[in-house]
N, C-alpha and C. Protein backbone atom coordinates (compact mmCIF):
# COMPACT_ATOMS: atom_id res chain seq x y z
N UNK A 1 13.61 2.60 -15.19
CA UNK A 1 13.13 2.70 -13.82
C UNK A 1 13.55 4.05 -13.24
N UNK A 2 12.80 4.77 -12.38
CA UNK A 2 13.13 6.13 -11.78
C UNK A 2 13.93 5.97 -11.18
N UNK A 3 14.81 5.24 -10.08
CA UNK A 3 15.81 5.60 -9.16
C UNK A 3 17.26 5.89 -9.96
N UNK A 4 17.50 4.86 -11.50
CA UNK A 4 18.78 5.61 -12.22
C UNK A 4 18.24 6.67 -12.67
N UNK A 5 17.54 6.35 -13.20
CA UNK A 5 16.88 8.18 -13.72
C UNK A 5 17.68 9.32 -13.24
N UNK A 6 16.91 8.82 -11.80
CA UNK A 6 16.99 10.35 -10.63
C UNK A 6 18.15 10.36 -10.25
N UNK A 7 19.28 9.25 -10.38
CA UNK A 7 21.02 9.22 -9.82
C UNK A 7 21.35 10.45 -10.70
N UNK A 8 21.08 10.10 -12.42
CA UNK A 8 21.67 10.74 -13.11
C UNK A 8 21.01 12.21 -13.55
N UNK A 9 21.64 13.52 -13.07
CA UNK A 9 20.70 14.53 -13.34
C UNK A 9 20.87 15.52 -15.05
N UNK A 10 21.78 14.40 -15.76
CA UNK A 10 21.82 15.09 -16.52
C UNK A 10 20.88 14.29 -17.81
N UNK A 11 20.54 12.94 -17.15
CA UNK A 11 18.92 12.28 -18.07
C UNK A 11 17.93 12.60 -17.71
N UNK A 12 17.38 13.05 -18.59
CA UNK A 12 15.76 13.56 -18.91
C UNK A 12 15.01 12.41 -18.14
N UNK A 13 14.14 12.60 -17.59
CA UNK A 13 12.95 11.50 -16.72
C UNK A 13 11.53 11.80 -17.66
N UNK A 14 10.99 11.33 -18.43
CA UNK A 14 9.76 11.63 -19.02
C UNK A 14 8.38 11.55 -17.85
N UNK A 15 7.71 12.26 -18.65
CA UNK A 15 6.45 12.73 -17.49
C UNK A 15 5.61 11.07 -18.16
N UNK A 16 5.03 10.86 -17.13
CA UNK A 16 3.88 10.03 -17.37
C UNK A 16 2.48 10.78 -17.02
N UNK A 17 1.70 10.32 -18.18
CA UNK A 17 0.45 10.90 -18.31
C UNK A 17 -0.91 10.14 -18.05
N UNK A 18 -1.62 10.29 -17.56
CA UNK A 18 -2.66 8.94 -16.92
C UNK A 18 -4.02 10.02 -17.17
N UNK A 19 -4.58 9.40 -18.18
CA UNK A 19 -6.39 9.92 -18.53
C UNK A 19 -6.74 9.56 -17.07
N UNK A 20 -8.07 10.86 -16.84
CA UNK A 20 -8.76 10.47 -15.64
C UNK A 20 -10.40 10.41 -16.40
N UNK A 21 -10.88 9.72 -17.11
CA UNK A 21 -12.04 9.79 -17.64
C UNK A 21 -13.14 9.14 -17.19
N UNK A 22 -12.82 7.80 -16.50
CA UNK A 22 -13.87 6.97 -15.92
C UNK A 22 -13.59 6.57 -14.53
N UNK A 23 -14.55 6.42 -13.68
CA UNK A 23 -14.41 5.51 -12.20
C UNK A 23 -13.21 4.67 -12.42
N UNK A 24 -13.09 3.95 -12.78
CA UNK A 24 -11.72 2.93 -12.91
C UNK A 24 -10.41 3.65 -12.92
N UNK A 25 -10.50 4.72 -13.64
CA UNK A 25 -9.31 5.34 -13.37
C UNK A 25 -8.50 6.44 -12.59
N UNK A 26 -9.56 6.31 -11.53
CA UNK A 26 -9.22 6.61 -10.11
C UNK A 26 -7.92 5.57 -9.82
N UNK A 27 -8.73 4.77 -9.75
CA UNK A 27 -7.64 3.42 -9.12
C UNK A 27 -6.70 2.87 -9.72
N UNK A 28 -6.68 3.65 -11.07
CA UNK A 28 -5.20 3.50 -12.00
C UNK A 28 -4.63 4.75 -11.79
N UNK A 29 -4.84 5.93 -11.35
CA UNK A 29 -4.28 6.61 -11.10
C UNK A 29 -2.93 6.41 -9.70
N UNK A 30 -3.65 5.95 -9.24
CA UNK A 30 -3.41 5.75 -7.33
C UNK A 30 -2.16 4.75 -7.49
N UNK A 31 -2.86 3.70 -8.48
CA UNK A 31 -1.75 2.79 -8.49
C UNK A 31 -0.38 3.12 -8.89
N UNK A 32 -0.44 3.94 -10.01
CA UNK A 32 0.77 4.62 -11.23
C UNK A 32 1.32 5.47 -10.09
N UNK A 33 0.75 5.98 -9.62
CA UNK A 33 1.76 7.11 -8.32
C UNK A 33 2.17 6.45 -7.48
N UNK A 34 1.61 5.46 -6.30
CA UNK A 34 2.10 4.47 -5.61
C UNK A 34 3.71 3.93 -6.28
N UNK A 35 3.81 3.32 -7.15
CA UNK A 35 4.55 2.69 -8.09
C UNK A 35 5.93 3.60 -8.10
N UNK A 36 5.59 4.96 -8.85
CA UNK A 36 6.54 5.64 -8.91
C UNK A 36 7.17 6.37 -7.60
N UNK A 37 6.14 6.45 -6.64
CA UNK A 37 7.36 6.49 -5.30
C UNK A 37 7.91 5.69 -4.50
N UNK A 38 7.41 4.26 -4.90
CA UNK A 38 7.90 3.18 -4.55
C UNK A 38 9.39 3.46 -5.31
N UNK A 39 9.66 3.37 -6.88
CA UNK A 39 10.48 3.56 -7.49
C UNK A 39 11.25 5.17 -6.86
N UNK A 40 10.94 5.88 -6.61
CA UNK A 40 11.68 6.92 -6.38
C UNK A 40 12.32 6.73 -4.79
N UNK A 41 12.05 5.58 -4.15
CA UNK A 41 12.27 5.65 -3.09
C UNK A 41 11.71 6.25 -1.89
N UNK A 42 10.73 6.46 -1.81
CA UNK A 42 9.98 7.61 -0.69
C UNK A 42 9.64 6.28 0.40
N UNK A 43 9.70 7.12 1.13
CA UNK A 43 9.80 5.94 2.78
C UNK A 43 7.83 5.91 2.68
N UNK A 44 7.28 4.82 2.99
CA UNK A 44 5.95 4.26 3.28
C UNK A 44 5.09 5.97 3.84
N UNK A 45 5.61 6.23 4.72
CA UNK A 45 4.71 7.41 4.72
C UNK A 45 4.55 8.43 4.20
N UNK A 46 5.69 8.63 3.27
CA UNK A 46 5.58 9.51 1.85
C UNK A 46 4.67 9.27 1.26
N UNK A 47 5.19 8.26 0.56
CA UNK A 47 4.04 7.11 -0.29
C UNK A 47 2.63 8.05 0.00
N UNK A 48 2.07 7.32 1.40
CA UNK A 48 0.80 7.80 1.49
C UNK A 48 -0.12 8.99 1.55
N UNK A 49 1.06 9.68 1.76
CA UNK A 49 0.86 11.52 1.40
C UNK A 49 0.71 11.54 0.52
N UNK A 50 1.52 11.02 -0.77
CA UNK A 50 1.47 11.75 -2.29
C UNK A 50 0.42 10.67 -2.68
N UNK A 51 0.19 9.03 -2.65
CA UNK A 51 -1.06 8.55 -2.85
C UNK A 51 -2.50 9.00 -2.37
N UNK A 52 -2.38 10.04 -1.27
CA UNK A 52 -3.34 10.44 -1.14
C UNK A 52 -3.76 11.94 -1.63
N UNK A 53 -2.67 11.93 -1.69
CA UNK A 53 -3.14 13.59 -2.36
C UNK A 53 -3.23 13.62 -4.16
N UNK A 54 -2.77 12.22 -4.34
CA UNK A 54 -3.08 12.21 -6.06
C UNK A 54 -4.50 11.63 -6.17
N UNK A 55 -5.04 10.68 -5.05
CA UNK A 55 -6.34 10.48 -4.99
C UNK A 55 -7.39 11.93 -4.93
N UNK A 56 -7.39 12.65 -4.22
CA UNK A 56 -7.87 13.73 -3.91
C UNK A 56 -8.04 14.54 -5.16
N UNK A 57 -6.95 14.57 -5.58
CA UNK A 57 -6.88 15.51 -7.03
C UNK A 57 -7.51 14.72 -8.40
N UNK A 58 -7.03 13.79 -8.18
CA UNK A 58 -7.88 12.92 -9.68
C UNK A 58 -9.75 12.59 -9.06
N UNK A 59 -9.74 12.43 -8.19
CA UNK A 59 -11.37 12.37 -7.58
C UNK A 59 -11.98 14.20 -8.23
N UNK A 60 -11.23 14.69 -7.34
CA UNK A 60 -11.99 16.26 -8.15
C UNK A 60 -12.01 16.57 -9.41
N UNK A 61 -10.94 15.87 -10.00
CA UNK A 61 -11.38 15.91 -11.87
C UNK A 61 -11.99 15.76 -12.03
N UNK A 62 -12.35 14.27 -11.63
CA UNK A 62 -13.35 13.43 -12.16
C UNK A 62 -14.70 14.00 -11.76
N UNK A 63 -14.85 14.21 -10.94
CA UNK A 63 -16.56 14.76 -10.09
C UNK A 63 -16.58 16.06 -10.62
N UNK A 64 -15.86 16.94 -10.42
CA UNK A 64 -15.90 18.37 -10.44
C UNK A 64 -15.93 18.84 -12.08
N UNK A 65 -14.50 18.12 -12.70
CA UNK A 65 -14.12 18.46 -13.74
C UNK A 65 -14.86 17.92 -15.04
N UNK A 66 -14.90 17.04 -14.70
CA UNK A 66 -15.71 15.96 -16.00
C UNK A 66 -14.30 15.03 -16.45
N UNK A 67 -13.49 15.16 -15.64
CA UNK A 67 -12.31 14.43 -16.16
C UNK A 67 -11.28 15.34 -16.37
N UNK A 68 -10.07 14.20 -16.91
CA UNK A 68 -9.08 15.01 -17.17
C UNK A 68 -7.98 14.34 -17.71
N UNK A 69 -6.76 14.82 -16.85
CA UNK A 69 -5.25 14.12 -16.94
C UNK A 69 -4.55 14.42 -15.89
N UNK A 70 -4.03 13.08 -15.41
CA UNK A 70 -2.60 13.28 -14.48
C UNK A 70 -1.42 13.49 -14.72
N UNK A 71 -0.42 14.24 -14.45
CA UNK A 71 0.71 13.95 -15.16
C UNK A 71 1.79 14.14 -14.13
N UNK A 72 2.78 12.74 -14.35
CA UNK A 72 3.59 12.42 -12.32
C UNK A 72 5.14 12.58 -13.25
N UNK A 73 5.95 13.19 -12.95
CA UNK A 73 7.10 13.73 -13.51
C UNK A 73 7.91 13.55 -11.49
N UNK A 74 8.74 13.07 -12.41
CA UNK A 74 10.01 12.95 -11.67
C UNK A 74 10.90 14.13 -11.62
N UNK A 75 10.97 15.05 -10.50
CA UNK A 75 11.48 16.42 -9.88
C UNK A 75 12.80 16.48 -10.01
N UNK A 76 13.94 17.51 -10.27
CA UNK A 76 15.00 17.66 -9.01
C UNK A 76 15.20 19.48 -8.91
N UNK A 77 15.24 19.76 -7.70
CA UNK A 77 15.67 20.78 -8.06
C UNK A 77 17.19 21.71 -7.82
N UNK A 78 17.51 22.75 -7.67
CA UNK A 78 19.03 23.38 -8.04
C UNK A 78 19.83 22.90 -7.05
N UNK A 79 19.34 22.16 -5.79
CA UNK A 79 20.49 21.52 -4.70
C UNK A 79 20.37 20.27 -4.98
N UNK A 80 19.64 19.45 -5.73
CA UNK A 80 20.33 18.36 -6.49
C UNK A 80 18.79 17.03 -5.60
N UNK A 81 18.06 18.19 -4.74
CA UNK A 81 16.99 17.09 -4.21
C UNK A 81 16.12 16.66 -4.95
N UNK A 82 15.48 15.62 -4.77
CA UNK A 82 14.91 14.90 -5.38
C UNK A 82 13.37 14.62 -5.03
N UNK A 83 12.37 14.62 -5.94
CA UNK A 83 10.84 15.07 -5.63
C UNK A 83 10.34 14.29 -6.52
N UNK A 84 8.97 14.63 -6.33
CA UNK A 84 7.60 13.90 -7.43
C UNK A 84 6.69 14.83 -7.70
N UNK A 85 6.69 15.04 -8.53
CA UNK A 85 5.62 16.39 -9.31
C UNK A 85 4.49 15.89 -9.83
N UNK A 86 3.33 15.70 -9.34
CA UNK A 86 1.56 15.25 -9.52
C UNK A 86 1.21 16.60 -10.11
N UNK A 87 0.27 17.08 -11.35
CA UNK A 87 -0.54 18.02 -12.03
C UNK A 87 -1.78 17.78 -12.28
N UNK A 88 -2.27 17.56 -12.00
CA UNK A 88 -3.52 16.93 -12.50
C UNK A 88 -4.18 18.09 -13.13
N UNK A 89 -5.16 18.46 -14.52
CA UNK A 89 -5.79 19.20 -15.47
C UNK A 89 -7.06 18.51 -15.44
N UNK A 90 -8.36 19.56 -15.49
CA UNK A 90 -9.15 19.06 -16.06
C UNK A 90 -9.74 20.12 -17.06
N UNK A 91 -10.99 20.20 -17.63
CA UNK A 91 -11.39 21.50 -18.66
C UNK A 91 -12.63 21.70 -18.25
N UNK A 92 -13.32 21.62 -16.54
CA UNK A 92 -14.41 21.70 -16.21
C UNK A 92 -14.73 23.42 -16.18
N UNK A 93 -15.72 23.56 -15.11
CA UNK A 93 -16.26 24.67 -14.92
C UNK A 93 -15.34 26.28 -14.29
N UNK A 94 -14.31 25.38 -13.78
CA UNK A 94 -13.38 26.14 -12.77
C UNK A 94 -13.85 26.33 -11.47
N UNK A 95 -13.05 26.76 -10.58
CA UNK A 95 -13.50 27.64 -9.13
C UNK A 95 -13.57 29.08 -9.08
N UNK A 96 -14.97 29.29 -9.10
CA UNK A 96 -15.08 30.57 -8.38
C UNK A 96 -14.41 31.25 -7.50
N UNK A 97 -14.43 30.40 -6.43
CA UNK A 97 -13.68 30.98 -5.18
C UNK A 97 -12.78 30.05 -4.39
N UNK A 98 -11.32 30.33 -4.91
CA UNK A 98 -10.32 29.39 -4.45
C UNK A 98 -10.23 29.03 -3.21
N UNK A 99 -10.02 30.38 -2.41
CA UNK A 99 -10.06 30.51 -0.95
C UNK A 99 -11.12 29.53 -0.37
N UNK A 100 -11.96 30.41 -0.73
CA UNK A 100 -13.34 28.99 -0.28
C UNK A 100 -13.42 27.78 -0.04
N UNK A 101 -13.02 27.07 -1.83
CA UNK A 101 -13.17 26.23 -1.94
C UNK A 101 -11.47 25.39 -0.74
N UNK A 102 -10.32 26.15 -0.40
CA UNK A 102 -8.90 25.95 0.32
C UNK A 102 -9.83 25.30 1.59
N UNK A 103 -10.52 26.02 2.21
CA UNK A 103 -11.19 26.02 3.32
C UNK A 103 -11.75 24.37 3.96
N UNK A 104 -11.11 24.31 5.48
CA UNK A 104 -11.67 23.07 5.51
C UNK A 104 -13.38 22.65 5.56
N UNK A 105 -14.16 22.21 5.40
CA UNK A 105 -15.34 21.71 5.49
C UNK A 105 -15.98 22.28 4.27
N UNK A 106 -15.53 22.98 3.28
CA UNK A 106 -16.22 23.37 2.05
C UNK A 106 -16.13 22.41 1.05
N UNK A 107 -17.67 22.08 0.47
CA UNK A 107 -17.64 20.88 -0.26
C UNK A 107 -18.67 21.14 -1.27
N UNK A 108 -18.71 21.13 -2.74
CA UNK A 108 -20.03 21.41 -3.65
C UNK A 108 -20.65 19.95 -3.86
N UNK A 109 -20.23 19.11 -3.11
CA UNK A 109 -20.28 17.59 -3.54
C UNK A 109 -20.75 17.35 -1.91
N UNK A 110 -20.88 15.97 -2.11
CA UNK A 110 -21.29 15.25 -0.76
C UNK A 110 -20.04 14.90 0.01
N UNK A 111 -19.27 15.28 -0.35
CA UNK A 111 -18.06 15.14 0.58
C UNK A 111 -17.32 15.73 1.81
N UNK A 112 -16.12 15.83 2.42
CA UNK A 112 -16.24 16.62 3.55
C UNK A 112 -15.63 17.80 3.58
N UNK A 113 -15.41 18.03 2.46
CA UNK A 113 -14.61 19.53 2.62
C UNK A 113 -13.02 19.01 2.80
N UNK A 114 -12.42 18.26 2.73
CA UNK A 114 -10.62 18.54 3.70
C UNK A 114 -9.94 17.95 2.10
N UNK A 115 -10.56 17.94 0.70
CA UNK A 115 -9.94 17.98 -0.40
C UNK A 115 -8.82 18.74 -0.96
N UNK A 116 -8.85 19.64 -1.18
CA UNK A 116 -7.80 20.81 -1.11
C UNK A 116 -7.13 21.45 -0.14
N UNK A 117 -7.29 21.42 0.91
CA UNK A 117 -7.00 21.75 1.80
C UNK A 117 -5.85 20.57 2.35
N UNK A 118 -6.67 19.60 2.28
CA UNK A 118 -6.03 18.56 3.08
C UNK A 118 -4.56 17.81 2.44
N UNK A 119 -5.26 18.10 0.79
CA UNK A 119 -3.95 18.02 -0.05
C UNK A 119 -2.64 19.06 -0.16
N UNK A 120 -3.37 20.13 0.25
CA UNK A 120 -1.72 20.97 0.40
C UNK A 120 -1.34 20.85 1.70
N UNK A 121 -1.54 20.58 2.50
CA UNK A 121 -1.28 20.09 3.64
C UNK A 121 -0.42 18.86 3.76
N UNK A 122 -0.57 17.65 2.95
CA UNK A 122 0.16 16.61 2.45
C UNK A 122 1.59 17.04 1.58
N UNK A 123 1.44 17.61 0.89
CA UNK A 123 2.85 17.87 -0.09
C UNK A 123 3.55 18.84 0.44
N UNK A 124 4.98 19.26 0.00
CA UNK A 124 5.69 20.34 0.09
C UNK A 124 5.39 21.59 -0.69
N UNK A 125 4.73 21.41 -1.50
CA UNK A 125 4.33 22.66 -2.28
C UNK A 125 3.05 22.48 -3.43
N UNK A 126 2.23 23.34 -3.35
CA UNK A 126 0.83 23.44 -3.74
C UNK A 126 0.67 24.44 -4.71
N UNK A 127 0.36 24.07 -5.95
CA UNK A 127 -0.18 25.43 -6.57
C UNK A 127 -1.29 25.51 -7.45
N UNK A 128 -2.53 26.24 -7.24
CA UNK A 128 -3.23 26.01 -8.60
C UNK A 128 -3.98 27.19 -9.49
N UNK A 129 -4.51 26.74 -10.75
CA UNK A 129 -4.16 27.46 -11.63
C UNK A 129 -6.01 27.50 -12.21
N UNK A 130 -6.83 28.23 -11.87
CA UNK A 130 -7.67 27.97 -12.18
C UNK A 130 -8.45 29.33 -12.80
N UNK A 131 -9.76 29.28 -13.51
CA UNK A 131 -10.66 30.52 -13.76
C UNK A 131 -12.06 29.58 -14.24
N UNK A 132 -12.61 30.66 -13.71
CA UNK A 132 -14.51 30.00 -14.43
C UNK A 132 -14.68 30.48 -15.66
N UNK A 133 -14.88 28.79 -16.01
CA UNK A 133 -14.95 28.37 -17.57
C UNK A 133 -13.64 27.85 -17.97
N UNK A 134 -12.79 27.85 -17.67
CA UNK A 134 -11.27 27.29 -18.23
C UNK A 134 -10.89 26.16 -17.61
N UNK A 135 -11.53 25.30 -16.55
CA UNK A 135 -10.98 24.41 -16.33
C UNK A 135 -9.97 25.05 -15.17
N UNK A 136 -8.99 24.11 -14.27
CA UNK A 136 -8.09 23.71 -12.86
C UNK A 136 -7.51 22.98 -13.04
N UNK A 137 -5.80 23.30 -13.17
CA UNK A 137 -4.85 22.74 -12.74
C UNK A 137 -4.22 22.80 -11.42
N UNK A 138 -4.02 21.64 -10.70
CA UNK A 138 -3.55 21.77 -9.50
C UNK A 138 -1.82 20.99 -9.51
N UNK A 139 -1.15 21.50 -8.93
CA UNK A 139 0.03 20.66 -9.33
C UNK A 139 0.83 21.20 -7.64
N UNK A 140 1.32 19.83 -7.37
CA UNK A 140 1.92 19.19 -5.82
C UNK A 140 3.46 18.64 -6.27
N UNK A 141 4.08 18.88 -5.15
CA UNK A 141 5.29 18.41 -5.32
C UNK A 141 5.42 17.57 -3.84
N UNK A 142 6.13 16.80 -3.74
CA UNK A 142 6.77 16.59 -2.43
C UNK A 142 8.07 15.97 -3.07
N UNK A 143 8.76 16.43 -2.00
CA UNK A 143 10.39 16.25 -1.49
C UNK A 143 10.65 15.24 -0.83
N UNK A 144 11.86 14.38 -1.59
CA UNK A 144 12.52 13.67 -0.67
C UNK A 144 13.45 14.31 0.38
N UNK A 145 13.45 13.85 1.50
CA UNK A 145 13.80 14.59 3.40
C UNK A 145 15.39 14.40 2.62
C-alpha cells in the first residue's frame, strides 16, 4: 500500500502503468488514480484535482493520440515532501503548437478548449514533451500541502 511506501524514503514505490487503448479505459484510469491518492492520503479536494487532471490527460490520448499509457508513480522530493506523479504517453501525431493548443478555448475536437490549460492549472507542476510525428508526453505532479 502507498502510505508505508511513502513513510519509508529509502523503499522504492514502483510506478503503475495503465494502457489507455479503449473507451473503458478512461474509467480505469480515473479509478487507479483516485485509489492511489486515496492511498497517499490527499485530502478530497486533491483527489479531485489530480482525478481530474488524469481524466483530461488520458481523454487526449485517447482522442488525440490514438491511445497510449498512464504511468502514476509515487513522488518525494529533496525536503522529504510527498507527491503523485501522472505521465501519460501517447505515439500520436504530436502538437504543432503548444502555446496554442495551452490556450483556454482551443480545441481540435468538439470540446471546450480548458484541457491543458485547465490541467496545469490543477497540479503543482506541468510539463510536456512533445514534436509532430513523435507522439506527447505530458507529466503533472501535485504536492502534498
Amino acid at each position: 500500500m502507498l502510505p508505508d511506501e511513502l513513510t519509508d524514503p529509502d523503499r522504492d514505490v514502483p510506478a503503475r502503468e495503465h494502457a489507455v487503448r479503449a473507451e473503458e479505459d478512461l474509467l480505469t484510469a480515473r479509478h487507479a488514480v483516485r485509489a492511489d491518492a486515496v492511498a497517499a492520503g490527499f485530502s478530497i479536494v486533491d483527489q479531485t484535482k489530480i482525478v481530474t487532471a488524469a481524466s483530461e490527460l488520458v481523454r487526449n490520448a485517447y482522442i488525440h493520440g490514438g491511445g497510449g499509457t498512464m504511468t502514476v508513480t509515487a513522488v518525494r522530493d529533496a525536503h522529504g515532501r510527498v507527491g503523485l506523479a501522472l505521465s501519460v504517453r501517447d505515439e500520436g501525431p504530436g502538437i504543432e503548437d503548444v502555446e496554442q493548443a495551452m490556450a483556454d478555448g482551443f480545441s481540435t475536437g468538439a470540446g471546450l478548449g480548458h484541457g491543458l490549460g485547465g490541467t496545469r492549472r490543477l497540479m503543482d507542476e506541468f510539463t510536456i514533451d512533445t514534436a509532430p510525428g513523435e507522439g506527447t508526453t505530458v507529466t503533472v505532479v501535485r504536492w502534498k500541502p
